[in-house]
C-alpha atoms as a PDB file:
ATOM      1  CA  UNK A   1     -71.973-186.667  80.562  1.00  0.00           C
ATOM      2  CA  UNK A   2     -73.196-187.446  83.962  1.00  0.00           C
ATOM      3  CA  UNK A   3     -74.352-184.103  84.516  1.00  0.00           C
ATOM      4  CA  UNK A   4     -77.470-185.327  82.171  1.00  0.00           C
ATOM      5  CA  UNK A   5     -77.919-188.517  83.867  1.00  0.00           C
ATOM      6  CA  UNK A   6     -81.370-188.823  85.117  1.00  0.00           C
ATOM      7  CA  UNK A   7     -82.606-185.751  84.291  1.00  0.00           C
ATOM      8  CA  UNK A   8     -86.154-184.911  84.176  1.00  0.00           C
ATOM      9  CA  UNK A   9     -87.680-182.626  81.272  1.00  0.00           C
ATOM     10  CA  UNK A  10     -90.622-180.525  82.192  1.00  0.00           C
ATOM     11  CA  UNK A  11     -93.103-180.134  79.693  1.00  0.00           C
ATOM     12  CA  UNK A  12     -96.275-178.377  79.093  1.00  0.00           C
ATOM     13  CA  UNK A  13     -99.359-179.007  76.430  1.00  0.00           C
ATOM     14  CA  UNK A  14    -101.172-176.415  74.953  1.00  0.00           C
ATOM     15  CA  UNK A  15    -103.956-177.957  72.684  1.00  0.00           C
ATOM     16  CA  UNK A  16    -107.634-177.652  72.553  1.00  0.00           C
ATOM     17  CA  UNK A  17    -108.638-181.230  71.314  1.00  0.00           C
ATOM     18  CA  UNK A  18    -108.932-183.192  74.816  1.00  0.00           C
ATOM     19  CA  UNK A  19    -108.291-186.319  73.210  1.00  0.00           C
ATOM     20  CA  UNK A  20    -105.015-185.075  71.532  1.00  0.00           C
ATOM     21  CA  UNK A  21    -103.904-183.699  74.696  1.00  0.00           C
ATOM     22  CA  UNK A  22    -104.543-187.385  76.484  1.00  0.00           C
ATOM     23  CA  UNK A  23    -103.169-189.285  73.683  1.00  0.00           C
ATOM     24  CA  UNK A  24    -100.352-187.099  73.568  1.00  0.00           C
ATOM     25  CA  UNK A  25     -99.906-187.523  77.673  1.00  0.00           C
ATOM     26  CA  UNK A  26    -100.213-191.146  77.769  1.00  0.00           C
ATOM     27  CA  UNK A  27     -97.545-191.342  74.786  1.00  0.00           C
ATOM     28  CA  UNK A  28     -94.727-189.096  76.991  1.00  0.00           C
ATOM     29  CA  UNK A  29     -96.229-191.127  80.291  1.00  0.00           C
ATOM     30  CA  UNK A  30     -93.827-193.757  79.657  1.00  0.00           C
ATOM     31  CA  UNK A  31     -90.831-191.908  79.520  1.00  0.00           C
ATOM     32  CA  UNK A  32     -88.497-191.736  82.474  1.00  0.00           C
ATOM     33  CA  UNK A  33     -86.611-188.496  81.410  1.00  0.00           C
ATOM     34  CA  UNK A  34     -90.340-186.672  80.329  1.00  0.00           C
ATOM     35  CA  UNK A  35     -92.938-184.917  82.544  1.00  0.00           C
ATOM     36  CA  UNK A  36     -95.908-183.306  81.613  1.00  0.00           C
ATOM     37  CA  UNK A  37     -96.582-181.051  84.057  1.00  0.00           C
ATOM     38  CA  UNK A  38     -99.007-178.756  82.898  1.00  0.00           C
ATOM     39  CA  UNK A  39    -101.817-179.121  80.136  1.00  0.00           C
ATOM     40  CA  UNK A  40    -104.192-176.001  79.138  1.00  0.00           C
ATOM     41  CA  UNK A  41    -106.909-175.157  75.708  1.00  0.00           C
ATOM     42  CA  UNK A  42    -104.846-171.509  75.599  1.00  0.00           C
ATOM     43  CA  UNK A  43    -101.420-169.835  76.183  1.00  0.00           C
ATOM     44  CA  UNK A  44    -103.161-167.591  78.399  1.00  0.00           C
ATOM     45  CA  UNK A  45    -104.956-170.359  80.505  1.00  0.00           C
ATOM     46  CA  UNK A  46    -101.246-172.070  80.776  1.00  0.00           C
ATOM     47  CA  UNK A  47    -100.165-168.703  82.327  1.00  0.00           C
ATOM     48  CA  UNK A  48    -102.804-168.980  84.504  1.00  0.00           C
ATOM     49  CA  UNK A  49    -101.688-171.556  86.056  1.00  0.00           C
ATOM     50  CA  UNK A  50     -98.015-171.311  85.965  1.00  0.00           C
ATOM     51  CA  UNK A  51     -97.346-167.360  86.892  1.00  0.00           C
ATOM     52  CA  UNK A  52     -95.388-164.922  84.120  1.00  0.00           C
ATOM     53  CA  UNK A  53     -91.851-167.465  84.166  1.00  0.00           C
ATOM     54  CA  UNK A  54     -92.012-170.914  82.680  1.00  0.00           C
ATOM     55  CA  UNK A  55     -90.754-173.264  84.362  1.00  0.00           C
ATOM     56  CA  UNK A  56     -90.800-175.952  81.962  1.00  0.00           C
ATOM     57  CA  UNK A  57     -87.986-177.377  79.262  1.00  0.00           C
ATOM     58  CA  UNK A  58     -90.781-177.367  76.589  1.00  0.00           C
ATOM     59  CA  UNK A  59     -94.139-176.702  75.383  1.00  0.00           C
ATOM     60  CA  UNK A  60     -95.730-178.575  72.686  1.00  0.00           C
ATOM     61  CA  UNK A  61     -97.864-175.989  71.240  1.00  0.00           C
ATOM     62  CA  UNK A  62    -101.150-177.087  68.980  1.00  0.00           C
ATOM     63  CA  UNK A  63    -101.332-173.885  65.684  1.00  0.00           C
ATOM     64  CA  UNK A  64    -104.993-173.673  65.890  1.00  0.00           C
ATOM     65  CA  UNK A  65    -106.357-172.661  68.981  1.00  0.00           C
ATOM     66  CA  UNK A  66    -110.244-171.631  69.833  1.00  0.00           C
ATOM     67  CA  UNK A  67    -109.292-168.496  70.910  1.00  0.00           C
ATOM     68  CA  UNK A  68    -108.291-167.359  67.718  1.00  0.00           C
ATOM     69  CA  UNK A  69    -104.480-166.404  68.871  1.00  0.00           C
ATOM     70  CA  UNK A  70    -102.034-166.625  66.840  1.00  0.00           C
ATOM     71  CA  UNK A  71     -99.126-168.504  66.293  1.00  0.00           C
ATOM     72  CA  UNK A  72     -96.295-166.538  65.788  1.00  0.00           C
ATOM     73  CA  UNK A  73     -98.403-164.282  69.123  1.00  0.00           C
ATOM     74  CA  UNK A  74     -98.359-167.455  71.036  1.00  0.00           C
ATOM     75  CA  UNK A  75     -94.951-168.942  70.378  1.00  0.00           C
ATOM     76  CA  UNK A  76     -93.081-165.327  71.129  1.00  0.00           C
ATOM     77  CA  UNK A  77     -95.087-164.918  74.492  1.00  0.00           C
ATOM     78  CA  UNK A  78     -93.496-168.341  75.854  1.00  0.00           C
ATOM     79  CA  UNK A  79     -90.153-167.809  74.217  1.00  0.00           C
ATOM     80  CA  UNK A  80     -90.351-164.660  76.177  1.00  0.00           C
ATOM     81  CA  UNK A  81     -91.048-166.534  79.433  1.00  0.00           C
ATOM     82  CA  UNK A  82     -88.479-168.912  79.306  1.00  0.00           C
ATOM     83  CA  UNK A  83     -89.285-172.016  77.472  1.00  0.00           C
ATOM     84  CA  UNK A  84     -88.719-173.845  73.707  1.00  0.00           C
ATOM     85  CA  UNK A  85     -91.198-174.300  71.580  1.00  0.00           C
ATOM     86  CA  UNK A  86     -92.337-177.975  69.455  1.00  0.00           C
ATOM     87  CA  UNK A  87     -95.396-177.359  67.015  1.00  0.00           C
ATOM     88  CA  UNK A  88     -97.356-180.183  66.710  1.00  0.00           C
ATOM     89  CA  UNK A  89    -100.339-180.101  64.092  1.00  0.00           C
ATOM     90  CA  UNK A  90    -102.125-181.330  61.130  1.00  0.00           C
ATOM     91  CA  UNK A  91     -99.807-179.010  59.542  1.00  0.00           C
ATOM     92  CA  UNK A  92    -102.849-177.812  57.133  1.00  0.00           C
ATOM     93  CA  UNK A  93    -101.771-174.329  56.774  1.00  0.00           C
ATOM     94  CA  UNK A  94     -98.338-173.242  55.658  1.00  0.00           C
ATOM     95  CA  UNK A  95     -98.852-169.691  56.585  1.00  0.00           C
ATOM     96  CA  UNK A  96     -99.491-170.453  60.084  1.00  0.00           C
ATOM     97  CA  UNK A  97     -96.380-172.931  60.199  1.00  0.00           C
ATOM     98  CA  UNK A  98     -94.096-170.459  59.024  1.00  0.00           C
ATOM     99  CA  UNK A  99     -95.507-167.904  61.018  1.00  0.00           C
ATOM    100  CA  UNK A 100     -94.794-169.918  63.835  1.00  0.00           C
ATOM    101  CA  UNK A 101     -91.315-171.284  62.317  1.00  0.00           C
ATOM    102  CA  UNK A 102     -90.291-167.877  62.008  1.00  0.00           C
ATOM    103  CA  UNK A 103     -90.689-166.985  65.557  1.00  0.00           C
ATOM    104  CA  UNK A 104     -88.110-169.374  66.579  1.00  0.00           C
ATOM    105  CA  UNK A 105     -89.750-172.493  67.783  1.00  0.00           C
ATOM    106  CA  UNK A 106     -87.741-175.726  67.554  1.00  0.00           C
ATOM    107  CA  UNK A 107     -89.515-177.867  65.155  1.00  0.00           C
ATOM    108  CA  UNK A 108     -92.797-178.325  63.467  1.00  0.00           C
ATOM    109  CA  UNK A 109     -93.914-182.322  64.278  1.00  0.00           C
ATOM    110  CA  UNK A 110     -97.000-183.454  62.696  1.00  0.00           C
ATOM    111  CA  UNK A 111     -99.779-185.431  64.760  1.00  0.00           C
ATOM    112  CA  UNK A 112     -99.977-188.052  62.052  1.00  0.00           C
ATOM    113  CA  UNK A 113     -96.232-189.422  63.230  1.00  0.00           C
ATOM    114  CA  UNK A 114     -95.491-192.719  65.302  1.00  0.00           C
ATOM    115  CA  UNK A 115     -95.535-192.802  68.763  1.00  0.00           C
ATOM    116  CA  UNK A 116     -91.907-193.603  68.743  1.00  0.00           C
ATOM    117  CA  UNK A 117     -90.835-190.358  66.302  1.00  0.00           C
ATOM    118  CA  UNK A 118     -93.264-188.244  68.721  1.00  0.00           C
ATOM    119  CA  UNK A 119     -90.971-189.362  71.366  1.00  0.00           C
ATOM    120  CA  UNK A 120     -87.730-188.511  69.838  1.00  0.00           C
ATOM    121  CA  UNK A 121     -88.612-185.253  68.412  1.00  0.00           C
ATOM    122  CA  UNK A 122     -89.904-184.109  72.204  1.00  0.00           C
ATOM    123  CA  UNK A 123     -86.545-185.712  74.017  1.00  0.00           C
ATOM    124  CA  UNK A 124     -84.697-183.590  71.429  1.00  0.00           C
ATOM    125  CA  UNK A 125     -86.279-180.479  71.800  1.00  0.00           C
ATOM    126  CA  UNK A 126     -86.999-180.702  75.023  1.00  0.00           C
ATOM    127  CA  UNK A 127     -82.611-180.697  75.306  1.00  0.00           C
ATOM    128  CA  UNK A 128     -82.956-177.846  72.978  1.00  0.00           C
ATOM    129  CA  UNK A 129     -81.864-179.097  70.592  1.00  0.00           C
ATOM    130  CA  UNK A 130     -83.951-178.421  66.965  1.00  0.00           C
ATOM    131  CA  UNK A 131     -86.191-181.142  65.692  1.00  0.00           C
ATOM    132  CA  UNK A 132     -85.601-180.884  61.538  1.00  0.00           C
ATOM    133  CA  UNK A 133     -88.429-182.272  59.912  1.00  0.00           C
ATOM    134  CA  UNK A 134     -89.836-181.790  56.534  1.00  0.00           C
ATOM    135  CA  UNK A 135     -92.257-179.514  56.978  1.00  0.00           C
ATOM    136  CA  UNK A 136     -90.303-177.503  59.692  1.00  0.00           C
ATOM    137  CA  UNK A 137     -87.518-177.069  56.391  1.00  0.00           C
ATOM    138  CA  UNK A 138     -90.906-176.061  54.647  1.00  0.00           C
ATOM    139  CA  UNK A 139     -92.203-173.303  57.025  1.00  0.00           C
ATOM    140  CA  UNK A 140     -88.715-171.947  56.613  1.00  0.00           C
ATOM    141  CA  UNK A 141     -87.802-172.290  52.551  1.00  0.00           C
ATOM    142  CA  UNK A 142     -90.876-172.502  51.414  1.00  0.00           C
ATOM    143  CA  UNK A 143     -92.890-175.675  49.992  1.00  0.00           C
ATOM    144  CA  UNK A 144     -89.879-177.826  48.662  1.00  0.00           C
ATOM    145  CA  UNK A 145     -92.048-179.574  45.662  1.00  0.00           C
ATOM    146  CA  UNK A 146     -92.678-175.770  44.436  1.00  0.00           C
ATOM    147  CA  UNK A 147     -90.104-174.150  42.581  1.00  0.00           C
ATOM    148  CA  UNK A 148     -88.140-171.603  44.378  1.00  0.00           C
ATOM    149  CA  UNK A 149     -88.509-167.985  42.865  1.00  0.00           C
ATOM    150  CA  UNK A 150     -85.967-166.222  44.447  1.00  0.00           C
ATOM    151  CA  UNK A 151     -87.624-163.177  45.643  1.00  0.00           C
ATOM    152  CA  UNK A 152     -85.829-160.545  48.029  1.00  0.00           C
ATOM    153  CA  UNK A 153     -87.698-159.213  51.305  1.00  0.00           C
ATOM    154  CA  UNK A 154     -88.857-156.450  49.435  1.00  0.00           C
ATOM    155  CA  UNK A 155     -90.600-158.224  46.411  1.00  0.00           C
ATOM    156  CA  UNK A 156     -92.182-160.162  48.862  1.00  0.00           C
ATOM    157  CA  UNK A 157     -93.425-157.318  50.423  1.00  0.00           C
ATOM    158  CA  UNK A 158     -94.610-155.588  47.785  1.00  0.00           C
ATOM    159  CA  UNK A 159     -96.383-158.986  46.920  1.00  0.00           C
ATOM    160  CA  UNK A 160     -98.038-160.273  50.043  1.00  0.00           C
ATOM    161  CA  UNK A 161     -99.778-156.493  49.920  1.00  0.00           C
ATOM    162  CA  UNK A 162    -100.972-156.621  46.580  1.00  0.00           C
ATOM    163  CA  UNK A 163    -101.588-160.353  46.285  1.00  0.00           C
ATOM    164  CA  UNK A 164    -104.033-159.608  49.364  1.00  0.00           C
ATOM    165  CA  UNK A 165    -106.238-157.282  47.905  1.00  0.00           C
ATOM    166  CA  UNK A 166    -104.246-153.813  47.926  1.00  0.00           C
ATOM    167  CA  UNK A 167    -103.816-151.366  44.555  1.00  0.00           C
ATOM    168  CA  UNK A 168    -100.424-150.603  43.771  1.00  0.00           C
ATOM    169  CA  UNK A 169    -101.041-146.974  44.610  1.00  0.00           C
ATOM    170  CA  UNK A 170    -101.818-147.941  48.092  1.00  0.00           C
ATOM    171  CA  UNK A 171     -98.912-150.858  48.258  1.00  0.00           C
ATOM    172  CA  UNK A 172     -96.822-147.748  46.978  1.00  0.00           C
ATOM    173  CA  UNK A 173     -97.871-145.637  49.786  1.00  0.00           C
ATOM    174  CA  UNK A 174     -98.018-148.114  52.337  1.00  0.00           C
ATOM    175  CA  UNK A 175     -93.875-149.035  51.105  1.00  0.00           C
ATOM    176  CA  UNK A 176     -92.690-145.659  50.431  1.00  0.00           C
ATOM    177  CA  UNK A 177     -92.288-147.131  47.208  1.00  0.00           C
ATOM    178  CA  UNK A 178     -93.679-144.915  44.051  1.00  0.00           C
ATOM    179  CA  UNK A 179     -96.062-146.344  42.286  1.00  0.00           C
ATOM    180  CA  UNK A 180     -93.823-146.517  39.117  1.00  0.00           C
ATOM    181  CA  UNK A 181     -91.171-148.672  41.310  1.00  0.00           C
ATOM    182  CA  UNK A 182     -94.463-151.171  42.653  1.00  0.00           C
ATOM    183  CA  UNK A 183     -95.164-151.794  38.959  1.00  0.00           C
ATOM    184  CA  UNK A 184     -91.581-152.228  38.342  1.00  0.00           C
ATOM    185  CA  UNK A 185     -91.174-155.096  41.220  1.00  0.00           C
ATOM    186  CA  UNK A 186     -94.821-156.396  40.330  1.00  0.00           C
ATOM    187  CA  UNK A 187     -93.355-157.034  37.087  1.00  0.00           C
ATOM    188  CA  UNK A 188     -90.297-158.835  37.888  1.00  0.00           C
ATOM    189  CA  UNK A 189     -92.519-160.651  40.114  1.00  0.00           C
ATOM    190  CA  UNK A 190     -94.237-162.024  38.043  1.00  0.00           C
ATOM    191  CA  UNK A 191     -91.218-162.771  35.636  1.00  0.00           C
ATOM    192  CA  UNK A 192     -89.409-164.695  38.233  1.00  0.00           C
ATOM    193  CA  UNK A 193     -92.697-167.130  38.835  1.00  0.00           C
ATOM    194  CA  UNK A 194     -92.829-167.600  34.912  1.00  0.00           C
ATOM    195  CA  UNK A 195     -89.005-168.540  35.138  1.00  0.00           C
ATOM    196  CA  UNK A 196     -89.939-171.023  37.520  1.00  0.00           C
ATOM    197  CA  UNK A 197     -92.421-172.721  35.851  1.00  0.00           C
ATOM    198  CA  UNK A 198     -95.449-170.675  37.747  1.00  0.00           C
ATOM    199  CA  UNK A 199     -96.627-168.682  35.681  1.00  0.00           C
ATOM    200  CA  UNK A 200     -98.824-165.280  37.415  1.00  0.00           C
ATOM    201  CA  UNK A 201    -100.096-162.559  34.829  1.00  0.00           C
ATOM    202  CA  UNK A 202    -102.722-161.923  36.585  1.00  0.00           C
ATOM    203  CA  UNK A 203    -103.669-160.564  40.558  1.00  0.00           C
ATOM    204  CA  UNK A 204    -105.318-163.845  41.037  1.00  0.00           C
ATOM    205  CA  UNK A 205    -103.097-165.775  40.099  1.00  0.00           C
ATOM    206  CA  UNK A 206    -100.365-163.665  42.019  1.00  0.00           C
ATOM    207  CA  UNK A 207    -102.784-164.318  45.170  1.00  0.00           C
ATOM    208  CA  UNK A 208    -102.715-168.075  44.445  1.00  0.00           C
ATOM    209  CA  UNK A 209     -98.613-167.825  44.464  1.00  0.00           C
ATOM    210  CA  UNK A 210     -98.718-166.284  47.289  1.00  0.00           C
ATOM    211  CA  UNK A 211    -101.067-168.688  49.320  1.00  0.00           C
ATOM    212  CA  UNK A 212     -98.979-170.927  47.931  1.00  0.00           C
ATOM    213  CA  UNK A 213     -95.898-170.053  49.117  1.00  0.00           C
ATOM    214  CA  UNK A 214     -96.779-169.032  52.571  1.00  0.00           C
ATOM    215  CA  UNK A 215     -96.418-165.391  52.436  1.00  0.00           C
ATOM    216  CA  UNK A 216    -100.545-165.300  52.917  1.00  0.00           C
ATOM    217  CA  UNK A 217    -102.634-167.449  54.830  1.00  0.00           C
ATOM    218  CA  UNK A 218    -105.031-170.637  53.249  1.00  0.00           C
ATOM    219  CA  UNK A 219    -108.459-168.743  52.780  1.00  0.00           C
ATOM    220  CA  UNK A 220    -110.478-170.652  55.202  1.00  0.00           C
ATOM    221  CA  UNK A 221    -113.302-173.128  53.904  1.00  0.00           C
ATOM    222  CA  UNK A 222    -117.289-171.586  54.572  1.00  0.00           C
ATOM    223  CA  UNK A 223    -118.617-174.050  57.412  1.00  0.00           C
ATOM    224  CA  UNK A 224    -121.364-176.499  55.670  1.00  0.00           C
ATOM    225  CA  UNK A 225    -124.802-175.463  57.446  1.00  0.00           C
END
């Protein structure tokens, strides 16, 4: 116990909304046991300024960055260098959450919380210990208002490449799968989403499942000239 007494996390931000990042910093800036040490808009520019090895307890890492990186890209590349990841976003995007879920950071944290649950949730990871939220469960089991449809690896392989704009005879090429045997899983597919209440007879509506369920991302929204 008095091993941990008075210790000091390190922690970095990566975000690319300056006022997040000093909102975020003056939150923690009250905290005896939490440092921010670094800040940076990109992975790369926190790299920069820190060398290959991390030398931090924690990074609070924003999804979407300006640089177009992604998640699960950015998350691996500082597991690999030492530190624990906390995902903090609008949480807009359930692809990119479980993308980023699945590459093993510690919790997803929303930037609509309290100051005070913002602080808990970065003590505990920053002990590494995982920060269960609702939408880190989410990221990980799928939406948990939508109906679970039980699909296995390969049924949701087969779907996230057809659902996304492939034929079967290419999904069945692409698998190693015949095309008889895509059919075959398309069509349990789509029996196990009627089963559950979600009904999908046809390609769009498999697409909208699988938006749905995370296995592709949100279509992004045309910027209003």
């Amino acid at each position: 116990m008095s091993s941990v007494v008075g210790k000091r996390y390190r922690i970095a931000l990566v975000e690319d909304h300056e006022s997040v990042a000093i909102g975020l910093a003056a939150i923690l800036a009250g905290e005896p046991d939490l440092e921010v040490v670094h800040s940076a808009r990109t992975v790369a520019g926190l790299l920069e300024r820190t060398g290959r090895e991390l030398d931090l307890d924690l990074v609070i890492l924003d999804l979407r960055l300006a640089d177009g990186s992604a998640p699960e890209d950015n998350v691996r590349t500082l597991r690999e260098r030492g530190a624990e990841v906390l995902v903090f976003t609008g949480a807009e995007n359930p692809f990119l959450v479980r993308s980023a879920a699945k590459a093993g950071v510690l919790g997803v944290l929303r930037k609509s919380e309290s100051a005070e649950t913002v602080v808990a949730a970065v003590r505990r990871a920053a002990s590494g210990e995982q920060v269960v939220t609702t939408d880190w469960a989410a990221a990980i089991d799928g939406d948990p208002q939508l109906s679970d449809v039980g699909l296995s690896p390969r049924q949701e392989e087969v779907l996230t490449l057809y659902a996304s704009g492939e034929k079967a005879s290419r999904v069945a090429r692409m698998t190693g799968l015949s095309e008889q045997t895509v059919n075959d899983y398309l069509g349990r597919i789509r029996q196990k989403y009627a089963d559950a209440g979600r009904p999908a007879p046809t390609k769009t509506d498999l697409y909208k499942r699988a938006v749905e369920d995370g296995w592709l991302p949100v279509p992004e929204r045309a910027p209003r000239g």
